[in-house]
C-alpha atoms as a PDB file:
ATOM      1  CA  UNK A   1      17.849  18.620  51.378  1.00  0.00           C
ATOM      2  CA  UNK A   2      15.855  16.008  49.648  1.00  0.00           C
ATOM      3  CA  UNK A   3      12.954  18.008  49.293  1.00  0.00           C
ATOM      4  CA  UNK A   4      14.491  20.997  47.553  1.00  0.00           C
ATOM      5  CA  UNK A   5      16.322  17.959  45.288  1.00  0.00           C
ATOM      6  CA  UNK A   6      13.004  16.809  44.753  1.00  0.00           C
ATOM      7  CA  UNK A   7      11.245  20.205  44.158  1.00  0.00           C
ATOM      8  CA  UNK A   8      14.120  20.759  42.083  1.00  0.00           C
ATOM      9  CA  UNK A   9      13.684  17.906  39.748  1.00  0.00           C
ATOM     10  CA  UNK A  10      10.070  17.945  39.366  1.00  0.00           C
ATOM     11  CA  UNK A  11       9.982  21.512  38.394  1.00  0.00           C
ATOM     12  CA  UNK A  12      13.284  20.736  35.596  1.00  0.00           C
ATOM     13  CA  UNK A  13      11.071  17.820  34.564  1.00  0.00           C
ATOM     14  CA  UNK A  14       8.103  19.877  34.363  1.00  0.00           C
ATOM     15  CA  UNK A  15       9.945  22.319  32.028  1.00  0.00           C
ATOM     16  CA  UNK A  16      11.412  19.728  29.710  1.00  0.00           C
ATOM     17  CA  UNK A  17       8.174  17.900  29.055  1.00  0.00           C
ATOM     18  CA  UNK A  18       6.441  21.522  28.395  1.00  0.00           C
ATOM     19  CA  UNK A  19       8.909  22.242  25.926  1.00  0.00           C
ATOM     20  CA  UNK A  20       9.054  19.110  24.329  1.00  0.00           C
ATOM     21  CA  UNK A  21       5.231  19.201  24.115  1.00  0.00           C
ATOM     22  CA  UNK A  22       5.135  22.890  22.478  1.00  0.00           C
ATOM     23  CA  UNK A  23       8.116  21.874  20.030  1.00  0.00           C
ATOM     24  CA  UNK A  24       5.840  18.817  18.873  1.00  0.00           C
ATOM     25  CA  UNK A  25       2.702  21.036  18.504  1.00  0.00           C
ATOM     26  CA  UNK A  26       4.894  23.589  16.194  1.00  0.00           C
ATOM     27  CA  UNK A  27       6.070  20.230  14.313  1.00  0.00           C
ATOM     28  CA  UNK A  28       2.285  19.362  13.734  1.00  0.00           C
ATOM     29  CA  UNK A  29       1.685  22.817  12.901  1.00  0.00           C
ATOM     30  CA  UNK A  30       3.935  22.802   9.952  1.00  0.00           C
ATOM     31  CA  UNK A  31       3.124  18.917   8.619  1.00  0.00           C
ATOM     32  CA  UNK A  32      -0.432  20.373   8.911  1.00  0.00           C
ATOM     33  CA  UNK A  33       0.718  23.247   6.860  1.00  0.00           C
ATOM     34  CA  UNK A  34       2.864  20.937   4.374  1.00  0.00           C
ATOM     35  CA  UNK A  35      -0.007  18.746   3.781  1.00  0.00           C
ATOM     36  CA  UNK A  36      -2.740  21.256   3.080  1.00  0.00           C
ATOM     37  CA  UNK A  37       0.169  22.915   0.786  1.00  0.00           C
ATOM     38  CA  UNK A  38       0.634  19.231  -1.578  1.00  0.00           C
ATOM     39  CA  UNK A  39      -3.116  18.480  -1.511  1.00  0.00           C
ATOM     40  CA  UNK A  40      -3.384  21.655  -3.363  1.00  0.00           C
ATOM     41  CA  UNK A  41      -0.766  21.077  -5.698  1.00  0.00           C
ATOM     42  CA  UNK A  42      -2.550  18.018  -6.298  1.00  0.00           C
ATOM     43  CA  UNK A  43      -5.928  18.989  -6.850  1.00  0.00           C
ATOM     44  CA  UNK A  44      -4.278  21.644  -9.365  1.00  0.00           C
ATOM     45  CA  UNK A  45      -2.333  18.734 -11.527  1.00  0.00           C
ATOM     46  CA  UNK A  46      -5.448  16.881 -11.565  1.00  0.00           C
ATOM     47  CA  UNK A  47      -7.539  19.589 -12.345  1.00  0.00           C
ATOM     48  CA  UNK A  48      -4.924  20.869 -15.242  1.00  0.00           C
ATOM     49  CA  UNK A  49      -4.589  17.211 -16.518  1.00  0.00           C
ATOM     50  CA  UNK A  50      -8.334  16.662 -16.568  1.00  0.00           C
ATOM     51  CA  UNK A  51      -8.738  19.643 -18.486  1.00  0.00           C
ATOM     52  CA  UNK A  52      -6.230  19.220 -20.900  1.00  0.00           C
ATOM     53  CA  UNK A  53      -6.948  15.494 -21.863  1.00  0.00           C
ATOM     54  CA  UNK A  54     -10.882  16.116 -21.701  1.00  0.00           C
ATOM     55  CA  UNK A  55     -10.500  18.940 -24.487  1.00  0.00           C
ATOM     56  CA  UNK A  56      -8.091  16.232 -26.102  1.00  0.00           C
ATOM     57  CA  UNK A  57     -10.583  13.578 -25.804  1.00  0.00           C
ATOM     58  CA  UNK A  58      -8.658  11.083 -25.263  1.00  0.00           C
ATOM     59  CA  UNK A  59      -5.266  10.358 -22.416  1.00  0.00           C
ATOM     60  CA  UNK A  60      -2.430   7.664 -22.834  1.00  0.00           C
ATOM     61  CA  UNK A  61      -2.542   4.908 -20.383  1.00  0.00           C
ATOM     62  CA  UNK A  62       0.729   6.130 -18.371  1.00  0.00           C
ATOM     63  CA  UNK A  63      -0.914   9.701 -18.278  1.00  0.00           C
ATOM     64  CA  UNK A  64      -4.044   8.020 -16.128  1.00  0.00           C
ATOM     65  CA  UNK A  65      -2.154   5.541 -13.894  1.00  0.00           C
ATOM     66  CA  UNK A  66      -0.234   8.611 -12.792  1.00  0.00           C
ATOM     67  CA  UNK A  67      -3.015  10.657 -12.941  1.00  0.00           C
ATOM     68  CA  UNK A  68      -4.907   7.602 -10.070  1.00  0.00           C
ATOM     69  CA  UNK A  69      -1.596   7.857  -8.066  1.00  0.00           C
ATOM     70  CA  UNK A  70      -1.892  11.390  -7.698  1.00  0.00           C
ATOM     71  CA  UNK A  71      -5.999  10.695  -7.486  1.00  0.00           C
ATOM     72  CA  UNK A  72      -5.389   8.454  -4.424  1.00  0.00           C
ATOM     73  CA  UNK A  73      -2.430  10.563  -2.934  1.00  0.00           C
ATOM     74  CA  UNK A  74      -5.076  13.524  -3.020  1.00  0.00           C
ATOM     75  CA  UNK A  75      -7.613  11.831  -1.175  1.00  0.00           C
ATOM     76  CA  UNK A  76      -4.968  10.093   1.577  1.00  0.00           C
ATOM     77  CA  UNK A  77      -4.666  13.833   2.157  1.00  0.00           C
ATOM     78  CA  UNK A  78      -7.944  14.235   2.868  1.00  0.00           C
ATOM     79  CA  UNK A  79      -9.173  16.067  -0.369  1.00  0.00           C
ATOM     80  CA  UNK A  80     -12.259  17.135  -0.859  1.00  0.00           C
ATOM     81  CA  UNK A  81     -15.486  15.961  -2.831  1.00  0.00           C
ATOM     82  CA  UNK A  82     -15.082  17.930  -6.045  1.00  0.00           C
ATOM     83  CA  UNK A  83     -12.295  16.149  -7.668  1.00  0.00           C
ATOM     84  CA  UNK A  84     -13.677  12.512  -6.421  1.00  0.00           C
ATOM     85  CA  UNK A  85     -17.377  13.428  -7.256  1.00  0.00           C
ATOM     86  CA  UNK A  86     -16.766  15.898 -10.033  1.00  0.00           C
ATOM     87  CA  UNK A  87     -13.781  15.105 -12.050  1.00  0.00           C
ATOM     88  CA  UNK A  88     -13.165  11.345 -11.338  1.00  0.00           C
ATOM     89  CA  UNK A  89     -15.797   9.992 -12.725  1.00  0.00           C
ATOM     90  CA  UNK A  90     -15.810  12.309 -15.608  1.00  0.00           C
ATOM     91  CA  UNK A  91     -11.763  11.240 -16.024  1.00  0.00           C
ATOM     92  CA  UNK A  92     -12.517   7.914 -15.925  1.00  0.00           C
ATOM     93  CA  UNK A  93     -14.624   7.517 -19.152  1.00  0.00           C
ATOM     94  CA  UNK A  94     -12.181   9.694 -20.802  1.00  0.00           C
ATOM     95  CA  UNK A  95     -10.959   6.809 -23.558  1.00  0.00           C
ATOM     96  CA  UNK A  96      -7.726   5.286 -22.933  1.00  0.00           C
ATOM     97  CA  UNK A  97      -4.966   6.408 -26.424  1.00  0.00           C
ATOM     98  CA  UNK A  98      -2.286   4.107 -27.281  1.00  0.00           C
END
């Protein structure tokens, strides 16, 4: 009797860690999915505000301590070399309007 208990158990146990396990892959999945999904939203504000404020010349102070939030948000989220090689640098000589 205690060995079908036990057999029992193990395999309930077995089944319950299994499914636990697969329901935390599918949550990784989709916070991998999430996070690819806002560091492109990202890169695309940057880009846009880069653009906009290069062709302007010139970008109010609030404009680029947002546009460093977003900047360091980006990267956190593992973006890529063009907008921190590329466009950073270029952004940051971009003089400051009051």
């Amino acid at each position: 009797m205690n060995t079908i208990l036990t057999t029992v158990l193990s395999t309930i146990t077995g089944l319950i860690i299994g499914y636990l396990t697969k329901l935390l892959k599918s949550y990784k999945d989709r916070d991998n999915v999430q996070n690819r999904a806002l560091r492109n939203i990202l890169k695309s504000n940057l880009l846009n505000q880069y653009y906009v404020y290069c062709e302007l010349g010139s970008v109010p102070k609030n404009i680029k301590e947002t546009w460093y939030d977003m900047f360091e948000s980006y990267t956190e989220l593992g973006g890529n070399s063009f907008i921190k090689h590329d466009i950073e640098p270029k952004f940051a000589k971009l003089p400051i309007k009051d």
